[in-house]
N, C-alpha and C. Protein backbone atom coordinates (compact mmCIF):
# COMPACT_ATOMS: atom_id res chain seq x y z
N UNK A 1 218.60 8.67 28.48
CA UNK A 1 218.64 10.07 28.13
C UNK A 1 220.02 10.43 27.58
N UNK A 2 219.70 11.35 26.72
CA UNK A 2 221.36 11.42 25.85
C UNK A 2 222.36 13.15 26.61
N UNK A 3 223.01 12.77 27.01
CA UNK A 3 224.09 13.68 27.72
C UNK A 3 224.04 14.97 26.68
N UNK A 4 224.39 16.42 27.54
CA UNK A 4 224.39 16.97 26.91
C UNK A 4 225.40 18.33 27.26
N UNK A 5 226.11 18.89 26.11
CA UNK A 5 227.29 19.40 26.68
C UNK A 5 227.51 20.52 25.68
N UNK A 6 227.87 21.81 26.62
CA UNK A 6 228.01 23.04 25.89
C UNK A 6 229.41 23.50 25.90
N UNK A 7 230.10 23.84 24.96
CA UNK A 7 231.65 24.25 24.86
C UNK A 7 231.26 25.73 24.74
N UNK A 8 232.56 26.42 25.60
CA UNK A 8 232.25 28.33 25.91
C UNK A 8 233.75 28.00 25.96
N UNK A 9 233.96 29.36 24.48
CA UNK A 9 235.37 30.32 24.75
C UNK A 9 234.64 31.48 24.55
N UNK A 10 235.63 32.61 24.52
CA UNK A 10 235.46 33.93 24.37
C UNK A 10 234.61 33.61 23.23
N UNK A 11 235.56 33.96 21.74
CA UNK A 11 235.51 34.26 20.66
C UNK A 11 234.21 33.29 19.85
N UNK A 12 234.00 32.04 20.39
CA UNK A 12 232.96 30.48 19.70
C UNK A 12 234.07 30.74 18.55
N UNK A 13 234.95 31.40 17.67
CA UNK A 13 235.15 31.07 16.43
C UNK A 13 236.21 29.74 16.43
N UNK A 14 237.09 29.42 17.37
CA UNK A 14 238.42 28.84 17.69
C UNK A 14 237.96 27.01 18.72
N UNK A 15 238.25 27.75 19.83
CA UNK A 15 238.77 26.15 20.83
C UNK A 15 237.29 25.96 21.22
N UNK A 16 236.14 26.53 21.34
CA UNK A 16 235.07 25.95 21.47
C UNK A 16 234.29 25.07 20.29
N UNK A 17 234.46 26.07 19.36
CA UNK A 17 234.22 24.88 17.92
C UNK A 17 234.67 24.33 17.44
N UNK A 18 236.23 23.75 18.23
CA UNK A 18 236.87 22.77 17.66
C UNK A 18 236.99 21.58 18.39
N UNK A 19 236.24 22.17 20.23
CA UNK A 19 235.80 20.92 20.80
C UNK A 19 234.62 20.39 20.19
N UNK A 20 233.90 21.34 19.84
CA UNK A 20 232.15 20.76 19.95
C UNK A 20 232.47 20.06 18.64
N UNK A 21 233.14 20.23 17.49
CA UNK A 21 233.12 19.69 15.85
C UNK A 21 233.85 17.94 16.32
N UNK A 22 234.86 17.95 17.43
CA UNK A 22 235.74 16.73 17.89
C UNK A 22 234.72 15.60 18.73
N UNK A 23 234.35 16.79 19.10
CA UNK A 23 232.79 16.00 20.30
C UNK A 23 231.95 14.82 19.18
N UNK A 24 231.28 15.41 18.13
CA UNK A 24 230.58 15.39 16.92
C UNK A 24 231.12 14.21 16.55
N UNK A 25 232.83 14.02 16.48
CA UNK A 25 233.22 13.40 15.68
C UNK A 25 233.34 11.60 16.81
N UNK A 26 234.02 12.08 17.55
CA UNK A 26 234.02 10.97 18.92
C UNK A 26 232.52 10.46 19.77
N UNK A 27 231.90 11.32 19.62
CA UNK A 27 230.19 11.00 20.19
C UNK A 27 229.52 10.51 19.34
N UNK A 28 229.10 10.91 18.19
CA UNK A 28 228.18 10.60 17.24
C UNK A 28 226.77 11.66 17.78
N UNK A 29 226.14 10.61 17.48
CA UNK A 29 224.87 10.85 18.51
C UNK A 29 224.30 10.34 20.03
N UNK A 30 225.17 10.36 20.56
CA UNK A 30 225.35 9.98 21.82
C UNK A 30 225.15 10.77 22.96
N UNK A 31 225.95 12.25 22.15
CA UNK A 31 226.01 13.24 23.02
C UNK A 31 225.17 13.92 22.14
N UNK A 32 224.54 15.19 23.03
CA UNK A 32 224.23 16.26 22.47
C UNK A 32 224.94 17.24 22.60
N UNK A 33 225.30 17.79 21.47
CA UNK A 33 226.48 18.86 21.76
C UNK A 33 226.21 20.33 20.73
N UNK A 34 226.77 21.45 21.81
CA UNK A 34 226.45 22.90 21.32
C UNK A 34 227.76 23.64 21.39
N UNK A 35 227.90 25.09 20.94
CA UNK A 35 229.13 25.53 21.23
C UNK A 35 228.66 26.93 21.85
N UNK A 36 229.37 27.77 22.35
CA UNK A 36 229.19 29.64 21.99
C UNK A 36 230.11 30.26 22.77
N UNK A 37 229.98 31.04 22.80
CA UNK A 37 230.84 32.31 23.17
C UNK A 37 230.46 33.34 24.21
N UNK A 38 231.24 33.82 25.12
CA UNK A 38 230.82 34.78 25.67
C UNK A 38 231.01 36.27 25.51
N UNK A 39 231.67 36.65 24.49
CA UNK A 39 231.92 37.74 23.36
C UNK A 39 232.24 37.40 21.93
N UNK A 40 231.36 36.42 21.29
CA UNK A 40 231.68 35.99 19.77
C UNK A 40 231.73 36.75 19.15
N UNK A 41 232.64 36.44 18.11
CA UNK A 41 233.48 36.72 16.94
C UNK A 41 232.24 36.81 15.79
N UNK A 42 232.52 37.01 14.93
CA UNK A 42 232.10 37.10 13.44
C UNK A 42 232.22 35.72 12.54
N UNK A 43 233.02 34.95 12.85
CA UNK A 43 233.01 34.04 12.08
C UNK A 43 234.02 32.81 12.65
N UNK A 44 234.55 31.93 11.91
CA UNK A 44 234.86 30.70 12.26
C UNK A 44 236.71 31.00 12.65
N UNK A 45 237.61 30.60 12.86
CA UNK A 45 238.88 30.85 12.44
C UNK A 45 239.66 30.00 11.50
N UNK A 46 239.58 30.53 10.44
CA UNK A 46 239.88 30.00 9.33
C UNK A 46 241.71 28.23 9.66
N UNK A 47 242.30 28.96 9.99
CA UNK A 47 242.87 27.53 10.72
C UNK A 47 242.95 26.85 11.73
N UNK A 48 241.83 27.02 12.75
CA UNK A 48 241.11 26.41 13.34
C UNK A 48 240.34 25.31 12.24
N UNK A 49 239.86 25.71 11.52
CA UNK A 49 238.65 24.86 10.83
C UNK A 49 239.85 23.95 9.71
N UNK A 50 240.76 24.82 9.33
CA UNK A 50 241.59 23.67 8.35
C UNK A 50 242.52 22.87 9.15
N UNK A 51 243.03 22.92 10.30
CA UNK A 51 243.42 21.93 11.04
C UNK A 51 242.62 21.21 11.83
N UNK A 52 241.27 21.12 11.54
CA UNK A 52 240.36 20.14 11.60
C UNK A 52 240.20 19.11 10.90
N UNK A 53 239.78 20.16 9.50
CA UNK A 53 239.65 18.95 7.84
C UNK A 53 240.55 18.83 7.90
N UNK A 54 241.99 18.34 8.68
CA UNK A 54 242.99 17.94 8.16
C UNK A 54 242.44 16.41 8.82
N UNK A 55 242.19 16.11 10.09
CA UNK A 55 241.46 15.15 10.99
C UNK A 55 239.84 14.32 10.53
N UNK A 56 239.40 14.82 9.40
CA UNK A 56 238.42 14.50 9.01
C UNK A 56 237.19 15.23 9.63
N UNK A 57 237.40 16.66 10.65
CA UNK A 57 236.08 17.35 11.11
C UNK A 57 235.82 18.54 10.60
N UNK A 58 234.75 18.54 9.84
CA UNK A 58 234.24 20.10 8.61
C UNK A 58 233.14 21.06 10.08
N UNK A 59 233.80 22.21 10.58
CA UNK A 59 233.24 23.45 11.11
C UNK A 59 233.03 24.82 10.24
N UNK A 60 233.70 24.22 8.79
CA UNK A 60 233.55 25.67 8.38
C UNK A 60 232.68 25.87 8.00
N UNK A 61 231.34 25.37 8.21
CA UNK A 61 229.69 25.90 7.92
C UNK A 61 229.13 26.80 9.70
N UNK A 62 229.66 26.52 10.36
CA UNK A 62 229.93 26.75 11.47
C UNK A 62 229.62 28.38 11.77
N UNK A 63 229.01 28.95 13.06
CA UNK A 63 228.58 30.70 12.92
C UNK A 63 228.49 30.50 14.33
N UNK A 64 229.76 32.04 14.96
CA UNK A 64 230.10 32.08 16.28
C UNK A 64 228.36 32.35 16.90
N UNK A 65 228.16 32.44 17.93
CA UNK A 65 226.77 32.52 18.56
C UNK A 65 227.44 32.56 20.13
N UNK A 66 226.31 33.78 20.84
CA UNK A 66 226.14 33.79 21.94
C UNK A 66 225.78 32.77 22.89
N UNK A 67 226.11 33.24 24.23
CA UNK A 67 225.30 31.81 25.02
C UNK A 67 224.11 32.21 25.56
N UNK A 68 223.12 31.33 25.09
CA UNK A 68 221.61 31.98 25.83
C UNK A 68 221.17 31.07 26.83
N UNK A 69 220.60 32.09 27.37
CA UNK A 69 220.10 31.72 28.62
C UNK A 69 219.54 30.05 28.40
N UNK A 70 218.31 30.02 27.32
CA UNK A 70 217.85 28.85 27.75
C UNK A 70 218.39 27.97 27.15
N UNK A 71 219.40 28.21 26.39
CA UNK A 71 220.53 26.73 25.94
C UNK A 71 221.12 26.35 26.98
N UNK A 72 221.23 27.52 27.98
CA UNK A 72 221.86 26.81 29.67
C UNK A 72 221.14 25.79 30.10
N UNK A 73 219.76 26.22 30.15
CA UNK A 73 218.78 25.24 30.80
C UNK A 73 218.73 23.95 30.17
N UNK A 74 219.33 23.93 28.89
CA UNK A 74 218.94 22.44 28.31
C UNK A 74 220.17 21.33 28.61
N UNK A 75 221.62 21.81 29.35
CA UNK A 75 222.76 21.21 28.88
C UNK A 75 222.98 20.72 29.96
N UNK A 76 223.79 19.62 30.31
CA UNK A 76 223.75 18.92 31.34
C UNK A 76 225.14 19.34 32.03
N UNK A 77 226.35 19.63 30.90
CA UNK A 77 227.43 20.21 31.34
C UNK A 77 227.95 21.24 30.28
N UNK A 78 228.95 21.87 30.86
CA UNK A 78 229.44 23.43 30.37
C UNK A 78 230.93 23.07 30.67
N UNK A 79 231.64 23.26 29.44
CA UNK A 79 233.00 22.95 29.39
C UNK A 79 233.53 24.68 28.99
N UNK A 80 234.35 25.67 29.39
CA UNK A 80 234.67 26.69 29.29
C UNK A 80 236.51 25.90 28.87
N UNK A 81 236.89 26.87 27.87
CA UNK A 81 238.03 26.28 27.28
C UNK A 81 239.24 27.31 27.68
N UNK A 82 240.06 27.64 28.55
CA UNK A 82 240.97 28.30 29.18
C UNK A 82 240.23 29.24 30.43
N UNK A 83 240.60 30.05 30.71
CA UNK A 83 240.34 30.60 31.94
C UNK A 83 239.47 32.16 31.38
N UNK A 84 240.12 32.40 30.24
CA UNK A 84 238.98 33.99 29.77
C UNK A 84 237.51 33.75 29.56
N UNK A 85 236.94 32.72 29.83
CA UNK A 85 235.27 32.37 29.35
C UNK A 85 235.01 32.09 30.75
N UNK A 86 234.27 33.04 31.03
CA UNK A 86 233.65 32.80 32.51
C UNK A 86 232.15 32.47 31.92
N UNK A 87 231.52 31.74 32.95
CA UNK A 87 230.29 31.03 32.80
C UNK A 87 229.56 31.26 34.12
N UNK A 88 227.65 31.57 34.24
CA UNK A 88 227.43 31.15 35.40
C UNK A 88 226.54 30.26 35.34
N UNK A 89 226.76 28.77 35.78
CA UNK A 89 225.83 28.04 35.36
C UNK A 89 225.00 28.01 36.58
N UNK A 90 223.25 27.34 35.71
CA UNK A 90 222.03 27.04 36.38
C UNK A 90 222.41 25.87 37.62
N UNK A 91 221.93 25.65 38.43
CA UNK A 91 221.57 24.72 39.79
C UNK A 91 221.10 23.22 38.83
N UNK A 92 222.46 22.23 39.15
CA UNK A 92 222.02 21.00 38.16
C UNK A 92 222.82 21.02 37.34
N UNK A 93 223.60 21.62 36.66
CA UNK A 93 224.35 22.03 35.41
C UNK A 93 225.65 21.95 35.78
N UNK A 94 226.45 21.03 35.68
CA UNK A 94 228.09 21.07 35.79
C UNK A 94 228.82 21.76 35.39
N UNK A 95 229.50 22.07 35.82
CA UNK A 95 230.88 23.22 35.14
C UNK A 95 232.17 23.00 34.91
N UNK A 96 232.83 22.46 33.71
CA UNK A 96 234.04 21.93 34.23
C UNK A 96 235.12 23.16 33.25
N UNK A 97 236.39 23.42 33.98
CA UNK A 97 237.47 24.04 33.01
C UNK A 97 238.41 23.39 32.36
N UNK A 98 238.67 23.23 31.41
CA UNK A 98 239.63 22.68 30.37
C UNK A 98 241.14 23.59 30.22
N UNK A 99 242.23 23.77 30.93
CA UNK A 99 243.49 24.08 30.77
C UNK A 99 243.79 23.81 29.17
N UNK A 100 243.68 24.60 28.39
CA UNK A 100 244.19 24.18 26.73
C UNK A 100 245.72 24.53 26.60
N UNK A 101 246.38 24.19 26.30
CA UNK A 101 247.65 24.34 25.41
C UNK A 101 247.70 25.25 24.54
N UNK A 102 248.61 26.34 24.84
CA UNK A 102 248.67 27.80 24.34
C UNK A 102 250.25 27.83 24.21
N UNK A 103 250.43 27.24 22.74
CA UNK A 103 251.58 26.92 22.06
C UNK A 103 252.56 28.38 21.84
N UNK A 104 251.69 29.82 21.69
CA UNK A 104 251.92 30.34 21.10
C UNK A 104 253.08 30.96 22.52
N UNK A 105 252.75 30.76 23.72
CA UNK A 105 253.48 31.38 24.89
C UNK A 105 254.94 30.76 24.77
N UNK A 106 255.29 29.42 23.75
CA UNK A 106 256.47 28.88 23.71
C UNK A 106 257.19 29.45 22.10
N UNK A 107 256.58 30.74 21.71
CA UNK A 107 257.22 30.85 21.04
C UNK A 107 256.77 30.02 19.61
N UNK A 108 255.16 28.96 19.03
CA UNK A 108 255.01 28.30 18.65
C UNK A 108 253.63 28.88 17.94
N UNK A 109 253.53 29.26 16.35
CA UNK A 109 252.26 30.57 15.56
C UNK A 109 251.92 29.26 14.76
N UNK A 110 250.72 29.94 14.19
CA UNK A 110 250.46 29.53 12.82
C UNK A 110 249.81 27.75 12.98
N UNK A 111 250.09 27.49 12.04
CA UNK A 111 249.35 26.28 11.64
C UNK A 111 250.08 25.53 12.71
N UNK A 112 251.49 25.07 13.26
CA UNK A 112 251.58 24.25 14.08
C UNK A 112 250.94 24.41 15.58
N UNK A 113 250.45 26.06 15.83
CA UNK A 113 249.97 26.12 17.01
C UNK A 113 248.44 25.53 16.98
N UNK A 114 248.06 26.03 15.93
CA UNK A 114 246.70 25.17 15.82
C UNK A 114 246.69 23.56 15.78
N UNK A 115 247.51 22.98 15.23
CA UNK A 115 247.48 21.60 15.26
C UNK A 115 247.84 20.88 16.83
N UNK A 116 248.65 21.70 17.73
CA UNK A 116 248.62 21.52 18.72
C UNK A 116 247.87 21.61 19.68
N UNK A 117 247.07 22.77 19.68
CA UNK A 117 245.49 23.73 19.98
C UNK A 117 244.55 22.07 20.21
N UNK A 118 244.70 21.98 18.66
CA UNK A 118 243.46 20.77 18.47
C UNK A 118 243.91 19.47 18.79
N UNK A 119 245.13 19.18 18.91
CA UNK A 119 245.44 18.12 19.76
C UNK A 119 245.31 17.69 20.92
N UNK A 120 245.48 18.49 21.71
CA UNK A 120 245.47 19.39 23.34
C UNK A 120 243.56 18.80 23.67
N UNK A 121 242.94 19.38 23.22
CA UNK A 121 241.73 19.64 22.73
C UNK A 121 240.99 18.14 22.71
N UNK A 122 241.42 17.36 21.45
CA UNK A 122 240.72 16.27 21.55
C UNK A 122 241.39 15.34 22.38
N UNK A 123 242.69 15.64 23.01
CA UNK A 123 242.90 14.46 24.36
C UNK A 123 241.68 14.88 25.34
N UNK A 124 241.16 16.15 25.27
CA UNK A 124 240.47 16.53 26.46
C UNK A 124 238.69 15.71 25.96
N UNK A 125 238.49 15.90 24.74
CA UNK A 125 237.29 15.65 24.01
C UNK A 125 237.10 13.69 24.15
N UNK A 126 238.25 13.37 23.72
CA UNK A 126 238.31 11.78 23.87
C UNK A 126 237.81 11.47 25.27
N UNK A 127 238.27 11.63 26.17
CA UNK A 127 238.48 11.06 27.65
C UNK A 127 236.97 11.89 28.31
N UNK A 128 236.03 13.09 27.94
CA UNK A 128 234.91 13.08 28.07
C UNK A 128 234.27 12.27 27.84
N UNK A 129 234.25 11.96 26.04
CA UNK A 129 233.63 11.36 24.80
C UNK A 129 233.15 9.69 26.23
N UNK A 130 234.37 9.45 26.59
CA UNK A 130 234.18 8.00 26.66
C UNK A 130 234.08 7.98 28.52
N UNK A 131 233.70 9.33 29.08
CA UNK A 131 233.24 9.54 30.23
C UNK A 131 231.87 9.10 30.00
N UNK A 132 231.07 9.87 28.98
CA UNK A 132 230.27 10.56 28.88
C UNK A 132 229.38 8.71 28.71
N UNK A 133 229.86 8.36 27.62
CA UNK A 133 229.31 6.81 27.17
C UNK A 133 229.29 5.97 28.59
N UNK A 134 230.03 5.85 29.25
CA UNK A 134 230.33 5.03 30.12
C UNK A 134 228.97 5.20 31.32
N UNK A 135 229.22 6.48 31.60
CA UNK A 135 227.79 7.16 32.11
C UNK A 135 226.13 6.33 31.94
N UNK A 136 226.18 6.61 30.65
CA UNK A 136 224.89 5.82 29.94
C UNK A 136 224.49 4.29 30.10
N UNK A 137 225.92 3.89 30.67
CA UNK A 137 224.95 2.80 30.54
C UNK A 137 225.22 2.06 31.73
């Protein structure tokens, strides 16, 4: 059975779709992977998504989305990305929190905070990625 894993920030436009696009990229099809939000945004964050394609991962087709109920029921785990995305997950359904790197508290904007954002990010995405495989078999 193929693992399956939901990324929740506030906004879905930022650190949840830049786990789930990293997930994508480190899983393949291995994992099943979703993203959303628990107050989404309108759209993607524009350097969020270009300090992706800088890594080789395209989100900017990408559209923030709520979390619904029965996408809960389908996911095996729920990764919430800092502490503002509260989650209540179903009985069976793991919950784990991800501490992200919030460059910007050191004084650190813009494109280098994002490249750090998404660095932060896929150390956390890698070391699932190859939880997650290890699991399977």
């Amino acid at each position: 059975m193929t693992p399956s894993v939901l990324f929740v920030c506030v906004r879905n436009g930022g650190k949840s779709q830049m786990a789930a696009g990293l997930m994508r990229e480190a899983a393949g099809d291995r994992v099943e992977v979703q993203s959303a939000g628990t107050n989404p945004g309108e759209k993607i964050n524009a350097l969020s998504a270009q300090v992706l394609a800088e890594v080789g991962v395209d989100i900017s087709g990408a559209t923030p989305r709520p979390i619904d109920p029965d996408l809960l029921r389908t996911v095996d785990l729920v990764v919430t990305l800092g502490h503002d995305a509260t989650v209540e997950v179903l009985d069976g359904v793991e919950l784990e929190n991800w501490d992200t790197d919030e460059p910007f508290e050191r004084g650190i904007d813009g494109i280098e905070r994002m490249r750090l954002v998404r660095d932060d990010i896929n150390t956390h995405v890698e070391a699932l990625a190859s939880q997650l495989s290890a699991s399977r078999t």
